[in-house]
C-alpha atoms as a PDB file:
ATOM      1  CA  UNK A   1      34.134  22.609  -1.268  1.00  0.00           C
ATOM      2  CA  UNK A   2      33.007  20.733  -4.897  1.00  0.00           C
ATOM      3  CA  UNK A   3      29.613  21.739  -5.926  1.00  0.00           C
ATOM      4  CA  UNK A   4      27.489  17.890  -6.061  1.00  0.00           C
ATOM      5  CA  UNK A   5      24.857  17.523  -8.048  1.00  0.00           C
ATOM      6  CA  UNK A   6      21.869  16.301  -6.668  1.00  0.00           C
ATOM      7  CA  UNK A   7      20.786  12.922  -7.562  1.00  0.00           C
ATOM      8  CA  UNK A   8      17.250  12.926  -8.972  1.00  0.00           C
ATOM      9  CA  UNK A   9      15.267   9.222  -9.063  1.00  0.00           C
ATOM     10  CA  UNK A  10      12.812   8.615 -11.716  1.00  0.00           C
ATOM     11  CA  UNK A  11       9.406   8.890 -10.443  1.00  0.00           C
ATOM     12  CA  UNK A  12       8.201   6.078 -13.148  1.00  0.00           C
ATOM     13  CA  UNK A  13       9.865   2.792 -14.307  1.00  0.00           C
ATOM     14  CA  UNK A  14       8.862   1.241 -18.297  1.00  0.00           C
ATOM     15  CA  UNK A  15       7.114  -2.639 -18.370  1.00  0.00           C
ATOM     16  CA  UNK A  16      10.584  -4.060 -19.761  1.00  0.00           C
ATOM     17  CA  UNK A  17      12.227  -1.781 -16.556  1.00  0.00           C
ATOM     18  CA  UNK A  18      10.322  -3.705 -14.722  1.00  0.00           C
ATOM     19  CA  UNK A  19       9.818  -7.494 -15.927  1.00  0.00           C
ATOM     20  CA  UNK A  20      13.973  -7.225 -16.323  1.00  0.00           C
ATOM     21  CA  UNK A  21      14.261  -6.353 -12.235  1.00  0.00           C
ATOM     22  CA  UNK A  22      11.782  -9.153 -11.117  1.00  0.00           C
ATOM     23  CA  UNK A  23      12.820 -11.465 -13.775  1.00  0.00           C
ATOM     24  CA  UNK A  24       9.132 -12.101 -15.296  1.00  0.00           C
ATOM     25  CA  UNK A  25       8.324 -12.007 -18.775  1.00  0.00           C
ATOM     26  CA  UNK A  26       6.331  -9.078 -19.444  1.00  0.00           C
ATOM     27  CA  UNK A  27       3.466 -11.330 -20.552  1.00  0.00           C
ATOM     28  CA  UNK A  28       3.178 -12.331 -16.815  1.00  0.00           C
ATOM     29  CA  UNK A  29       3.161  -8.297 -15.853  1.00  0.00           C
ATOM     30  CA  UNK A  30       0.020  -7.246 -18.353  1.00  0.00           C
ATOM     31  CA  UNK A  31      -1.994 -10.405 -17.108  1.00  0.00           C
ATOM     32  CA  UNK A  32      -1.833  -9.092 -13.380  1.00  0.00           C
ATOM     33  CA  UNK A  33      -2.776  -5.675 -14.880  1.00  0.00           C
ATOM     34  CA  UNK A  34      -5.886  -7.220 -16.938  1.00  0.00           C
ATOM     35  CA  UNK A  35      -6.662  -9.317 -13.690  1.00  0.00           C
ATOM     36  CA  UNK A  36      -6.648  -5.716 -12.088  1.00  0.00           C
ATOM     37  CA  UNK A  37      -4.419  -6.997  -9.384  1.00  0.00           C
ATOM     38  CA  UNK A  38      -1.923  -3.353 -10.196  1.00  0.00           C
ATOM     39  CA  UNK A  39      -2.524  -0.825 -12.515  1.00  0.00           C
ATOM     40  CA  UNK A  40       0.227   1.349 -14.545  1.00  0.00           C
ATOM     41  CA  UNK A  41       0.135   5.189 -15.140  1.00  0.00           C
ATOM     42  CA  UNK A  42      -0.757   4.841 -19.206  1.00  0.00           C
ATOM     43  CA  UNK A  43       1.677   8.214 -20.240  1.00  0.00           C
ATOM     44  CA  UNK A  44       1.491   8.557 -24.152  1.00  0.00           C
ATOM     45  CA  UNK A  45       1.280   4.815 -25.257  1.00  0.00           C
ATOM     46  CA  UNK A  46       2.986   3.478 -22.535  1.00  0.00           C
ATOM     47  CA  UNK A  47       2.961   1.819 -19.359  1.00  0.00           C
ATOM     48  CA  UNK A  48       4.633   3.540 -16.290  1.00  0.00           C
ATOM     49  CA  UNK A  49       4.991   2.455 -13.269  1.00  0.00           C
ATOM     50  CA  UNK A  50       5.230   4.673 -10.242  1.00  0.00           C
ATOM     51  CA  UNK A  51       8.380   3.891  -8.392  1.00  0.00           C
ATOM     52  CA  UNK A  52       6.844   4.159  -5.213  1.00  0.00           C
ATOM     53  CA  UNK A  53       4.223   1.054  -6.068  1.00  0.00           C
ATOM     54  CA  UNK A  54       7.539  -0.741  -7.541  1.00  0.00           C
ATOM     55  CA  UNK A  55       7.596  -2.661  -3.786  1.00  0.00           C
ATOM     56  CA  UNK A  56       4.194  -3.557  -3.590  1.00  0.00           C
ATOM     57  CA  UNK A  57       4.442  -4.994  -7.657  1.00  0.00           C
ATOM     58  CA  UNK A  58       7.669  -7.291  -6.626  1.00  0.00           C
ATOM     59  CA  UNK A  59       6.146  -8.152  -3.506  1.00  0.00           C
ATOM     60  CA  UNK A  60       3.375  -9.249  -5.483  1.00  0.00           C
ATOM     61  CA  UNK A  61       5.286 -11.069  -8.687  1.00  0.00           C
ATOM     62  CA  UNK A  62       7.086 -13.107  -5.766  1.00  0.00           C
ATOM     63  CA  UNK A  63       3.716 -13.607  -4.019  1.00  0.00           C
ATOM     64  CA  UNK A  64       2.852 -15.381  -7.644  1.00  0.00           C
ATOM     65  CA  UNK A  65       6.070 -17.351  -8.314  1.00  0.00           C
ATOM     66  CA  UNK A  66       5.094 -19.634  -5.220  1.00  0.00           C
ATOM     67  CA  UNK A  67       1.790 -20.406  -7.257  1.00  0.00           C
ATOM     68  CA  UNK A  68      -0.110 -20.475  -3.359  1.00  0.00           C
ATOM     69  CA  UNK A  69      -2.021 -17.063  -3.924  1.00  0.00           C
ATOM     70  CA  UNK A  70      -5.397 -16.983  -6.574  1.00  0.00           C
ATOM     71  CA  UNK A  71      -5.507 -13.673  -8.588  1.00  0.00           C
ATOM     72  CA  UNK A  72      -8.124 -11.978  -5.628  1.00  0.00           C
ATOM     73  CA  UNK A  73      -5.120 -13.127  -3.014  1.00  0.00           C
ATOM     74  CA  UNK A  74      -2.553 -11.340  -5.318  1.00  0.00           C
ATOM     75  CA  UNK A  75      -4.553  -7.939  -5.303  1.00  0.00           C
ATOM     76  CA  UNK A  76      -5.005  -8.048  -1.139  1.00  0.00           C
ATOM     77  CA  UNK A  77      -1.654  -8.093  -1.060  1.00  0.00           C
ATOM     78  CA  UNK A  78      -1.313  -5.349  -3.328  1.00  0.00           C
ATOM     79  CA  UNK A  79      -3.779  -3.406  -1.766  1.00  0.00           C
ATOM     80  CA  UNK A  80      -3.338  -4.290   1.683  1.00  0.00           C
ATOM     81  CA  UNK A  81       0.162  -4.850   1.842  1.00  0.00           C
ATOM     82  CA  UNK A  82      -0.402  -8.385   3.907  1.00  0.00           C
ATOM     83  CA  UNK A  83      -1.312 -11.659   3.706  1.00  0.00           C
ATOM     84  CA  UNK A  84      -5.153 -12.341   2.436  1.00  0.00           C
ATOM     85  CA  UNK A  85      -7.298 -14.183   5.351  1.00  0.00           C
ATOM     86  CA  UNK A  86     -10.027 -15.942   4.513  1.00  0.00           C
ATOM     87  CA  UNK A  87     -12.225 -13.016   5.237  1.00  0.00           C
ATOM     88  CA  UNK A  88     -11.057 -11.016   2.541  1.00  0.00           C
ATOM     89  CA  UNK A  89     -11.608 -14.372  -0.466  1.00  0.00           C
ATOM     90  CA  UNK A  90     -15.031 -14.776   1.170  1.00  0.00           C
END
């Protein structure tokens, strides 16, 4: 039997990794950051972003595209993982 080499995923994807998957300029990516919605891993001079976050980040950029959510909305979803209430923008 072959020896198979196992795969091994990055733990971190780059901003442009990122913007390129969710199609978002990265502009769009750094404002959420500086709104504090998500926060990267800063590793040297750059951004990384933990691979296991990368679901709650698109879930969030697509949350934003529909233009329905304000910024505080965007980071309960984040956080959360759900829909804000009005509870949580009171």
């Amino acid at each position: 039997m072959p020896y198979k080499e196992k795969e091994i995923k990055p733990a971190y994807i780059t901003i442009s990794q990122l913007s390129k998957q969710h199609n978002v300029p990265m502009s769009t990516i750094r404002f959420y950051e500086s709104a504090g919605v998500f926060m990267p891993d800063k590793i040297g001079s750059c951004r990384k972003y933990k691979v296991s976050n990368a679901i709650k980040i698109a879930r969030v950029l697509r949350a934003a595209k529909s233009k329905i959510f304000t910024v505080e909305g965007l980071k309960v979803i984040y956080d959360n993982n759900r829909l804000p209430t009005e509870k949580d923008l009171s």
